[in-house]
PDB file of N, CA and C in Angstrom:
ATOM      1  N   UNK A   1     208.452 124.400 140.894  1.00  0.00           N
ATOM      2  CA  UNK A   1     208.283 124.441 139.484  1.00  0.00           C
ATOM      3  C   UNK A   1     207.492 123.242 138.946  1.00  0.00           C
ATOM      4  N   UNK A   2     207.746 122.091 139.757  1.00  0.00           N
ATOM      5  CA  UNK A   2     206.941 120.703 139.302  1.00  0.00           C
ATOM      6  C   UNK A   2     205.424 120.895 139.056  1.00  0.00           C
ATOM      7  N   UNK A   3     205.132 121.969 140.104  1.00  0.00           N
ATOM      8  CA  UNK A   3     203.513 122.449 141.021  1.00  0.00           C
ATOM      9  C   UNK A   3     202.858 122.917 139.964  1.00  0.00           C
ATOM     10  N   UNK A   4     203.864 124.116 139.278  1.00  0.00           N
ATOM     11  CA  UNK A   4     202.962 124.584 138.239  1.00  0.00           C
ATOM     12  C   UNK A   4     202.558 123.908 136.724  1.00  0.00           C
ATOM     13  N   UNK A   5     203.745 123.144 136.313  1.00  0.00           N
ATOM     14  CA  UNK A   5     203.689 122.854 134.971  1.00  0.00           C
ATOM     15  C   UNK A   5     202.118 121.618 135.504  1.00  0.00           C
ATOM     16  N   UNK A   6     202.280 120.997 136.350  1.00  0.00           N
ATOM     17  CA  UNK A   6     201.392 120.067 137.077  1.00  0.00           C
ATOM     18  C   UNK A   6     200.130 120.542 136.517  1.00  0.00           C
ATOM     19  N   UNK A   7     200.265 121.841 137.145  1.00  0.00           N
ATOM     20  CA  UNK A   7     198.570 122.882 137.461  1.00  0.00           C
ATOM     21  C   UNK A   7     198.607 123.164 135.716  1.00  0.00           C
ATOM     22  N   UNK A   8     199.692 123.234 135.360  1.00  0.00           N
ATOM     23  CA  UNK A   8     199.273 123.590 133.872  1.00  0.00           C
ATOM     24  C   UNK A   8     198.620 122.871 132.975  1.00  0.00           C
ATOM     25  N   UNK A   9     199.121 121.539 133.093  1.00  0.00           N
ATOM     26  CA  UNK A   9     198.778 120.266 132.249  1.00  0.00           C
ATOM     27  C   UNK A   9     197.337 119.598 132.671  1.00  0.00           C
ATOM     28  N   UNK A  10     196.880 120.052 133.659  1.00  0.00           N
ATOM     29  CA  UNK A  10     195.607 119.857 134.817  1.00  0.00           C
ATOM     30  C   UNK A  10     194.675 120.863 133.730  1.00  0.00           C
ATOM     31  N   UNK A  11     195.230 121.893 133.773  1.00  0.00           N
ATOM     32  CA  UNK A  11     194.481 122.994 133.221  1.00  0.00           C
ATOM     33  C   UNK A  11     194.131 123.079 131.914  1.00  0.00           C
ATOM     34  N   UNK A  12     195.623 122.727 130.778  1.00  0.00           N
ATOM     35  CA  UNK A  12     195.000 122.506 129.614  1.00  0.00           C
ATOM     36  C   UNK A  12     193.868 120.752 129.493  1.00  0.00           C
ATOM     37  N   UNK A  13     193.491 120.266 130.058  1.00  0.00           N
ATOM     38  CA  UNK A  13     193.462 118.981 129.622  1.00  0.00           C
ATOM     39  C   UNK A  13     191.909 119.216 130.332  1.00  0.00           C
ATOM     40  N   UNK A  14     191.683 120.260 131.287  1.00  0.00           N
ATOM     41  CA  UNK A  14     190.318 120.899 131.829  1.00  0.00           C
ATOM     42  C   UNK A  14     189.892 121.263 130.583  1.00  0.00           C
ATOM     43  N   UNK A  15     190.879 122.155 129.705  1.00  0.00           N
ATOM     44  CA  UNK A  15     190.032 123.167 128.888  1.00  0.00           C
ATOM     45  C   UNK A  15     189.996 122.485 127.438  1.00  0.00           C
ATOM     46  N   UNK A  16     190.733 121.132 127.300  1.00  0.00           N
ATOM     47  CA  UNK A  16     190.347 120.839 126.264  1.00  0.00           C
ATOM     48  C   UNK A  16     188.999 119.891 126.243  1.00  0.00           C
ATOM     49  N   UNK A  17     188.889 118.911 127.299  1.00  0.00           N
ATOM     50  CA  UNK A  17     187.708 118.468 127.255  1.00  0.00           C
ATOM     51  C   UNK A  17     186.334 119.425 127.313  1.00  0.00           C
ATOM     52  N   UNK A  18     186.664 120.488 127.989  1.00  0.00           N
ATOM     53  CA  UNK A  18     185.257 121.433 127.926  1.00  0.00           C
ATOM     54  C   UNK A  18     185.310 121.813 126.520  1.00  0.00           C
ATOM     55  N   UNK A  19     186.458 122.145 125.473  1.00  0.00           N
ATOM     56  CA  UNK A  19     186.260 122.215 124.455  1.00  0.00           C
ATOM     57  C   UNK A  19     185.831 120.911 123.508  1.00  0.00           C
ATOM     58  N   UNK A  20     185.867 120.066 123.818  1.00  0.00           N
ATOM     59  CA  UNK A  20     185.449 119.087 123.070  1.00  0.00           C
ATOM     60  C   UNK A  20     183.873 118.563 123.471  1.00  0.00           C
ATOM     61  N   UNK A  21     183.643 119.182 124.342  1.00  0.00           N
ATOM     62  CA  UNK A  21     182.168 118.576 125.095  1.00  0.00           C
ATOM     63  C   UNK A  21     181.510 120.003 123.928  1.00  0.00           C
ATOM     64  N   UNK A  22     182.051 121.162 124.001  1.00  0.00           N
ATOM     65  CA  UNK A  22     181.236 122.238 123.568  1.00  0.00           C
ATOM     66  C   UNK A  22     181.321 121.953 122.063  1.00  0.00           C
ATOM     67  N   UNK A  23     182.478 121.669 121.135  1.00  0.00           N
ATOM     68  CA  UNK A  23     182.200 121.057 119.964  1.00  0.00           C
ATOM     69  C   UNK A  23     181.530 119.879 119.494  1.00  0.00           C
ATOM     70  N   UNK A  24     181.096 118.854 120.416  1.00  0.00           N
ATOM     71  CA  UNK A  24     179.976 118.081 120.416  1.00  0.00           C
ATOM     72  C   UNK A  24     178.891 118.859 120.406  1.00  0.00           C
ATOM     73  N   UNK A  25     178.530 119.463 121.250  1.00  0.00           N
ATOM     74  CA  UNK A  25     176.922 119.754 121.879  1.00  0.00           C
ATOM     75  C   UNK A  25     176.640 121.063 120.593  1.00  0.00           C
ATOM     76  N   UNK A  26     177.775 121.164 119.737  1.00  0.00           N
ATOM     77  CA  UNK A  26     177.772 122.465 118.553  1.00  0.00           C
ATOM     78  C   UNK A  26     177.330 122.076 117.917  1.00  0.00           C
ATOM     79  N   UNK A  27     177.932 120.276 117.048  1.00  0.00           N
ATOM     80  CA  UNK A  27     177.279 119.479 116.265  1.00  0.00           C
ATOM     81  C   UNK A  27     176.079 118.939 116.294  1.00  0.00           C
ATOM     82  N   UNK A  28     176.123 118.514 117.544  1.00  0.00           N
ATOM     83  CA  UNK A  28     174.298 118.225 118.002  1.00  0.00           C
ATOM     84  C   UNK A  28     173.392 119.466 117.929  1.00  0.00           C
ATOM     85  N   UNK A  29     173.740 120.466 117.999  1.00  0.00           N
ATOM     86  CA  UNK A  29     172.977 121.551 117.745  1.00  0.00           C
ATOM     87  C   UNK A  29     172.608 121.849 115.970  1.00  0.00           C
ATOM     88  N   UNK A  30     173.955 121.996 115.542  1.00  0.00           N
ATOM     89  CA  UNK A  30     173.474 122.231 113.909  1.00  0.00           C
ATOM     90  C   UNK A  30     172.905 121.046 113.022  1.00  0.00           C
ATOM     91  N   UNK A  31     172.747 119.330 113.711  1.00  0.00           N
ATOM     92  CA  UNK A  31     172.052 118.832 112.596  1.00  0.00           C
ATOM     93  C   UNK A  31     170.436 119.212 113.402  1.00  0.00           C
ATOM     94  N   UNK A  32     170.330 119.431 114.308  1.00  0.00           N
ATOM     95  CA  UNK A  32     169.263 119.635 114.704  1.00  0.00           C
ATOM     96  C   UNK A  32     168.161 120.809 114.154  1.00  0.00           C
ATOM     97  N   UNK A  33     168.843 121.521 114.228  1.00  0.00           N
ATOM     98  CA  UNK A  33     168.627 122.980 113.468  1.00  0.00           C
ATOM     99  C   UNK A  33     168.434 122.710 111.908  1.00  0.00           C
ATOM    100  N   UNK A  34     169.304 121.989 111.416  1.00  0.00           N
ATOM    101  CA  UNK A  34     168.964 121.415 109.408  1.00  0.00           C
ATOM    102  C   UNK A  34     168.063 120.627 109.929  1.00  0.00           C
ATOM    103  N   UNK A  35     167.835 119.605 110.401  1.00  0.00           N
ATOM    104  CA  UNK A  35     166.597 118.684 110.773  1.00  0.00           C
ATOM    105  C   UNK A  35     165.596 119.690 110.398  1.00  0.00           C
ATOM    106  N   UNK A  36     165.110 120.631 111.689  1.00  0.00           N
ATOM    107  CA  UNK A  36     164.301 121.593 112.012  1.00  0.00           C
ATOM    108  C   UNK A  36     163.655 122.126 110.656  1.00  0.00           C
ATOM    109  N   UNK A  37     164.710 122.907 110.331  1.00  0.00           N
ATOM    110  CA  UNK A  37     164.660 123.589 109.041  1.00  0.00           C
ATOM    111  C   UNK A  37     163.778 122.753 107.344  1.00  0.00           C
ATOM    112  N   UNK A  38     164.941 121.413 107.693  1.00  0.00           N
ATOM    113  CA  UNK A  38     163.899 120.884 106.592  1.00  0.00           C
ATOM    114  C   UNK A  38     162.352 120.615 106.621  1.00  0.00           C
ATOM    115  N   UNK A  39     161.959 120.277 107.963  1.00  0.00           N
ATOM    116  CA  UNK A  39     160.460 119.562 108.141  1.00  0.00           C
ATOM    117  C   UNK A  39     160.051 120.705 108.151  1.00  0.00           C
ATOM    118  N   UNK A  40     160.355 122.577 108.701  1.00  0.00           N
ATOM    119  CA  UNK A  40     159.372 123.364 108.541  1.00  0.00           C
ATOM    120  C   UNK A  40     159.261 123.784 106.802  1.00  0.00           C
ATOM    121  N   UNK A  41     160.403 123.565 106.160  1.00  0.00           N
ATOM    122  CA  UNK A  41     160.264 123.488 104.619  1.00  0.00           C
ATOM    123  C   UNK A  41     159.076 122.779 104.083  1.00  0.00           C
ATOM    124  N   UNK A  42     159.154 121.716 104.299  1.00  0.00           N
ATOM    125  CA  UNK A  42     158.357 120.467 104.216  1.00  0.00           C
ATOM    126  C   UNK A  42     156.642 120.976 104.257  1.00  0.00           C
ATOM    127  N   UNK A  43     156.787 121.374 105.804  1.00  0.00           N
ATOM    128  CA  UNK A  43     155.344 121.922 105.975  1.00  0.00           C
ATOM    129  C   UNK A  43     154.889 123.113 105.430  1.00  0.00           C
ATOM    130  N   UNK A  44     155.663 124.024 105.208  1.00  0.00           N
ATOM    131  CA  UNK A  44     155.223 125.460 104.231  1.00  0.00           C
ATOM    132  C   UNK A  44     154.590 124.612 102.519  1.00  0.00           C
ATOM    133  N   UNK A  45     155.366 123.718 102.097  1.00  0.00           N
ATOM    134  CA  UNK A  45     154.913 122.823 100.729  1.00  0.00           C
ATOM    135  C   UNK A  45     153.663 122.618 101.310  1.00  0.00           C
ATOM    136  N   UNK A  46     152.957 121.414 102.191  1.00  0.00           N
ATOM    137  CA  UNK A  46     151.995 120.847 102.810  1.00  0.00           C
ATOM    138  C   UNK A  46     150.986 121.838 103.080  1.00  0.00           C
ATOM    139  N   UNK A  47     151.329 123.120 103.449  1.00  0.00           N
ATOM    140  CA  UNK A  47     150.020 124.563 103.863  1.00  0.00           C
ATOM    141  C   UNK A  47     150.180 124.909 102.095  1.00  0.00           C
ATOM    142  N   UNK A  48     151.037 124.749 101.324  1.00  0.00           N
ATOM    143  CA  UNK A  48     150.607 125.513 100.259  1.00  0.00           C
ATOM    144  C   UNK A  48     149.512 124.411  99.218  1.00  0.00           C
ATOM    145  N   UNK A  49     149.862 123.057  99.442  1.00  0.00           N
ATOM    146  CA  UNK A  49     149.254 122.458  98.502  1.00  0.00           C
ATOM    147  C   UNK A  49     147.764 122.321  98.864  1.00  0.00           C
ATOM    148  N   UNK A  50     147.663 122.796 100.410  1.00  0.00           N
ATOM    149  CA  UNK A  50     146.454 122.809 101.086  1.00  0.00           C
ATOM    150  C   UNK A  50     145.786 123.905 100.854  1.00  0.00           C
ATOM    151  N   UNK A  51     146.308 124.608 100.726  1.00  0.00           N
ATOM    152  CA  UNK A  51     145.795 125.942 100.473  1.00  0.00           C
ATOM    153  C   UNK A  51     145.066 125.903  99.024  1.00  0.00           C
ATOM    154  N   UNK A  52     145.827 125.630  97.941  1.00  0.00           N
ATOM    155  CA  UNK A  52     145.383 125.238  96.532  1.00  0.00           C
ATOM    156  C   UNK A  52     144.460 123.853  96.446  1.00  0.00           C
ATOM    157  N   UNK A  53     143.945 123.014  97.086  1.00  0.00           N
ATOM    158  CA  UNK A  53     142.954 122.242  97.461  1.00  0.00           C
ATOM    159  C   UNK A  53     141.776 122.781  97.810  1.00  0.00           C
ATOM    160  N   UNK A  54     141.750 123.917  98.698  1.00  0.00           N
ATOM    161  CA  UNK A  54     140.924 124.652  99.441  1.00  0.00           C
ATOM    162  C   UNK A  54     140.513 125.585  98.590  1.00  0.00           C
ATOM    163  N   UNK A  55     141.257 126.225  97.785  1.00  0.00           N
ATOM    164  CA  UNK A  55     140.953 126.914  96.728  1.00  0.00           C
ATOM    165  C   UNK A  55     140.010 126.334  95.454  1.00  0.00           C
ATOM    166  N   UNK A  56     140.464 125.000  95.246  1.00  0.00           N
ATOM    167  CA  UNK A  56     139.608 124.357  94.226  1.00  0.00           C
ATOM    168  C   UNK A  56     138.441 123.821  94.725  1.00  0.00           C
ATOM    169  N   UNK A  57     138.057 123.566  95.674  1.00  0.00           N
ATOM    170  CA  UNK A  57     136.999 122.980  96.459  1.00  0.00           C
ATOM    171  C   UNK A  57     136.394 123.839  96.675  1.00  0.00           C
ATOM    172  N   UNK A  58     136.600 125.468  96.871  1.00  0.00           N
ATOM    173  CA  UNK A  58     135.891 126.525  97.058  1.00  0.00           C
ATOM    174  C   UNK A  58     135.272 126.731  95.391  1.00  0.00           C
ATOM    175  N   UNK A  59     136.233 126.526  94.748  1.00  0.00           N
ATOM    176  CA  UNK A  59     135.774 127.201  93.345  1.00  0.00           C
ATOM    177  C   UNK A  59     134.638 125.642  92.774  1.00  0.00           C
ATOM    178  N   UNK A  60     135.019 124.689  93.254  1.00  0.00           N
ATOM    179  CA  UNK A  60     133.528 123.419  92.941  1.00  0.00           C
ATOM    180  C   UNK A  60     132.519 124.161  93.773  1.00  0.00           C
ATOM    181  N   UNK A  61     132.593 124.421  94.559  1.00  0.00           N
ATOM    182  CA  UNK A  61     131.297 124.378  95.683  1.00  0.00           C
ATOM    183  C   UNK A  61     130.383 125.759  95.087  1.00  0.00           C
ATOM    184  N   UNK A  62     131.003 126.426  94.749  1.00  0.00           N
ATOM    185  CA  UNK A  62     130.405 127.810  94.068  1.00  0.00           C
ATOM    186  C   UNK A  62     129.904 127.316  92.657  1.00  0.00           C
ATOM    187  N   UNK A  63     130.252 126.360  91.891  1.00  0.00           N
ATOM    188  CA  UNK A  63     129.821 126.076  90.797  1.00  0.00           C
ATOM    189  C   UNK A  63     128.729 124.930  91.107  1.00  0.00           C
ATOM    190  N   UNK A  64     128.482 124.200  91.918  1.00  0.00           N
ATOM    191  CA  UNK A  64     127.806 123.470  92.459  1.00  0.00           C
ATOM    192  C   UNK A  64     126.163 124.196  92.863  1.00  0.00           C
ATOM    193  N   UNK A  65     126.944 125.500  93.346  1.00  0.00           N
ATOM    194  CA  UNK A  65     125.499 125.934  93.911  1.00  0.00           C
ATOM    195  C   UNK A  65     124.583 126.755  92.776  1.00  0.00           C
ATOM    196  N   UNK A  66     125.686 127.230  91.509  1.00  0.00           N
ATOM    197  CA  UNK A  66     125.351 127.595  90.679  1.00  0.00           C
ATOM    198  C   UNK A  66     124.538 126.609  89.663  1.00  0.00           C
ATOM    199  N   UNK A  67     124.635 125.993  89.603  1.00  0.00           N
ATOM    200  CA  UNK A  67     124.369 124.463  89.139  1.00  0.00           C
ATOM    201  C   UNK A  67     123.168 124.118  89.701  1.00  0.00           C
ATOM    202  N   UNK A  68     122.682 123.930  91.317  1.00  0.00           N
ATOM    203  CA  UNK A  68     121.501 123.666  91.762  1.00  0.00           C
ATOM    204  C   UNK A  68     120.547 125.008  91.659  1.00  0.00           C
ATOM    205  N   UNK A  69     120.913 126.162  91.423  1.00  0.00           N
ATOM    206  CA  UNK A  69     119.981 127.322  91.112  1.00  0.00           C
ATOM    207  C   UNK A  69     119.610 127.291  89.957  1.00  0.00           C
ATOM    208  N   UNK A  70     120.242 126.603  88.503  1.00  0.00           N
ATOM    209  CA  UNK A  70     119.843 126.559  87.264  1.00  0.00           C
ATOM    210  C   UNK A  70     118.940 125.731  87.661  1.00  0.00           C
ATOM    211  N   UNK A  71     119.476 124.349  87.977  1.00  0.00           N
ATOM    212  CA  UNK A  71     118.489 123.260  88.344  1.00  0.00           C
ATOM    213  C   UNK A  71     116.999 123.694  88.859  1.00  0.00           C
ATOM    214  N   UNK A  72     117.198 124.542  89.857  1.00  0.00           N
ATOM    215  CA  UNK A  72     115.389 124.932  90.585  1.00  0.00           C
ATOM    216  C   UNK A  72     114.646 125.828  89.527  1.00  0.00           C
ATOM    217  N   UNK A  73     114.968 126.102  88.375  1.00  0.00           N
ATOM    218  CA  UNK A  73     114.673 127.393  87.687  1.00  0.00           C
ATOM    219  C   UNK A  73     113.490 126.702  86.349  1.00  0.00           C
ATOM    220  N   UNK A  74     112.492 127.387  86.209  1.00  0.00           N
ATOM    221  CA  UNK A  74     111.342 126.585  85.424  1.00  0.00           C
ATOM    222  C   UNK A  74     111.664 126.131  84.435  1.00  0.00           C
ATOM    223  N   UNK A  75     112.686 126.943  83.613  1.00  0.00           N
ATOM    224  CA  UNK A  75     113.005 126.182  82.009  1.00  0.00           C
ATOM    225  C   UNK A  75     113.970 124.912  82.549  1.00  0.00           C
ATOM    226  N   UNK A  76     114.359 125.196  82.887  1.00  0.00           N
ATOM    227  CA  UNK A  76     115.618 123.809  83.406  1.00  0.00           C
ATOM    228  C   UNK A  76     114.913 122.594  84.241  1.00  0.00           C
ATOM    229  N   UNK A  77     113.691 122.630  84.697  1.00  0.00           N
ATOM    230  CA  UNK A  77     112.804 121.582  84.878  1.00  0.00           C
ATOM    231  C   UNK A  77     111.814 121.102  83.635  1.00  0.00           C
ATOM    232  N   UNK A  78     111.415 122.083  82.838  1.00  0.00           N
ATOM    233  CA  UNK A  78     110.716 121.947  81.535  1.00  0.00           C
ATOM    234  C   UNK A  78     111.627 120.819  80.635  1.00  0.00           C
ATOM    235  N   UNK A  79     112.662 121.594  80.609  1.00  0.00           N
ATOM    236  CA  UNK A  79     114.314 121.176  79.624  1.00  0.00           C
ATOM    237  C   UNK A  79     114.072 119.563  80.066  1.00  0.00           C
ATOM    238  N   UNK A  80     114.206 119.035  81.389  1.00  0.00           N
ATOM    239  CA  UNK A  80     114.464 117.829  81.973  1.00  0.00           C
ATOM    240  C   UNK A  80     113.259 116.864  81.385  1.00  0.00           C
ATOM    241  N   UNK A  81     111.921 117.519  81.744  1.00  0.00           N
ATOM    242  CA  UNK A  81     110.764 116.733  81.844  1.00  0.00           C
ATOM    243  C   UNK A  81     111.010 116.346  80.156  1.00  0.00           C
ATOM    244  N   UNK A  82     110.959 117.530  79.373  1.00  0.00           N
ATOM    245  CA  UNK A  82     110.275 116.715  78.136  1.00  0.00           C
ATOM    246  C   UNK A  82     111.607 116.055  77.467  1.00  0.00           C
ATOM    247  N   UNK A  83     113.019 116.281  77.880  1.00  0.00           N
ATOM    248  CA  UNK A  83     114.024 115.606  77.072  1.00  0.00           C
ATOM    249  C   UNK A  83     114.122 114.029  77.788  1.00  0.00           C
ATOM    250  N   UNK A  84     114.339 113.662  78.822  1.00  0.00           N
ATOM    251  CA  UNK A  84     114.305 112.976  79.751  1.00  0.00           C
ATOM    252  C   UNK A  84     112.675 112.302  80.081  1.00  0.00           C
ATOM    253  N   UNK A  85     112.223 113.001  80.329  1.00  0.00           N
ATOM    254  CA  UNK A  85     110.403 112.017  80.407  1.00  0.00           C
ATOM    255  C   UNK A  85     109.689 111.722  79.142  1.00  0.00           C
ATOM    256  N   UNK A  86     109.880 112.656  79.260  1.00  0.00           N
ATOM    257  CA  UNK A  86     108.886 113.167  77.289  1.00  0.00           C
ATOM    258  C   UNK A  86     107.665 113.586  77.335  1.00  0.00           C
ATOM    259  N   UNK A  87     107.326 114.318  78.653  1.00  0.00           N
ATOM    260  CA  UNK A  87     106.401 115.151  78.768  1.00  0.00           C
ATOM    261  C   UNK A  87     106.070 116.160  78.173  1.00  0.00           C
ATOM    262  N   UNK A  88     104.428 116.524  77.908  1.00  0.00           N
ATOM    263  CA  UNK A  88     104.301 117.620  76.737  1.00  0.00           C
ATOM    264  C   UNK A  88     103.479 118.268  77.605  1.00  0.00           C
ATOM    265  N   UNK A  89     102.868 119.355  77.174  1.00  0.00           N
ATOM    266  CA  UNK A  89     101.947 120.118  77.969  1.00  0.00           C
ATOM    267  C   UNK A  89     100.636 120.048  76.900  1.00  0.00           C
ATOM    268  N   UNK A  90      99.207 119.842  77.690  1.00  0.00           N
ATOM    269  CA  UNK A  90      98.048 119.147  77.341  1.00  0.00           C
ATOM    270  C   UNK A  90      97.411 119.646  75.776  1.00  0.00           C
ATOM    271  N   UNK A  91      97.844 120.567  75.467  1.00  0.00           N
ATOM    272  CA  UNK A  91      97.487 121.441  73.984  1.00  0.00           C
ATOM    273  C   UNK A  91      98.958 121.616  73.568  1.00  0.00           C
ATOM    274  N   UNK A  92      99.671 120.531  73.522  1.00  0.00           N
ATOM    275  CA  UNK A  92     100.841 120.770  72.529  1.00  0.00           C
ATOM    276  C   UNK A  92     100.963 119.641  71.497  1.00  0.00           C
ATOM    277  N   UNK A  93     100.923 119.769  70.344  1.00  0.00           N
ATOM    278  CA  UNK A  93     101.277 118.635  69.417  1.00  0.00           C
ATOM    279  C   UNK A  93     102.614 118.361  69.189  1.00  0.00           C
ATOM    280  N   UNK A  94     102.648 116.995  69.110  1.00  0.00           N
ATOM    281  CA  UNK A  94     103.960 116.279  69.452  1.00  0.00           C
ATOM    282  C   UNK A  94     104.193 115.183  67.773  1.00  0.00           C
ATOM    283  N   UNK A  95     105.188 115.748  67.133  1.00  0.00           N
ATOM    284  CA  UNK A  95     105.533 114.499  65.602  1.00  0.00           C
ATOM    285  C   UNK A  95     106.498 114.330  66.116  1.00  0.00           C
ATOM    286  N   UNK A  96     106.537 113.302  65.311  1.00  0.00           N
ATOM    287  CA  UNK A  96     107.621 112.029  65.253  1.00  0.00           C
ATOM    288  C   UNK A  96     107.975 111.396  64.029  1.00  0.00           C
ATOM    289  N   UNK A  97     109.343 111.507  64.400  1.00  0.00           N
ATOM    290  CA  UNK A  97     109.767 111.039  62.707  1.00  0.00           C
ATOM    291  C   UNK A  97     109.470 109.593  62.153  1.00  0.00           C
ATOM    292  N   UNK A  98     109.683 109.361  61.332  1.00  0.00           N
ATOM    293  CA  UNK A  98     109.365 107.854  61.302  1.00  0.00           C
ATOM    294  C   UNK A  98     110.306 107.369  60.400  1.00  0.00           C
ATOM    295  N   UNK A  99     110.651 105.648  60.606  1.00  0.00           N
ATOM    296  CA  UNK A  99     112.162 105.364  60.498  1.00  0.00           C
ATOM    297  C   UNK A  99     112.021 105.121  58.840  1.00  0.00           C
TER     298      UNK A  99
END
């Protein structure tokens, strides 16, 4: 009778440390997993604000090019020369106010 209670107390004291090793390695598992969880949170924010960067940089670059096509276009070099230079064309009369 000594043999068994022996084998018994052997046995629970087996199964509680495997239970306590497995409720460790449970805890180490679930902050790991919230860890996890937050930084892929984190990065879905980071692809979205990137995404809306990419979006506005697309929408400059299209206005940009719109912008250098006015620019190449004859009135919009005319516009430049005579506001900016003060170029006239050779049979145009030019007044001026006077102060």
């Amino acid at each position: 009778m000594a043999v068994k209670r022996r084998r018994k107390k052997e046995n629970r004291a087996g199964k509680l440390c495997i239970s306590m090793i497995l409720i460790a390695f449970m805890a180490v598992m679930t902050v790991q997993i919230v860890k996890t969880h937050a930084k892929a949170q984190e990065y879905i924010e980071k692809q979205a604000q990137y995404e809306a960067e990419l979006e506005a940089e697309q929408d400059r670059q299209l206005m940009l090019e719109q912008y250098e096509k006015d620019m190449q276009s004859r009135a919009s070099k005319e516009n430049i020369a005579r506001s900016k230079l003060g170029l006239v064309y050779e049979n145009e009369i030019v007044f001026k106010e006077q102060p």
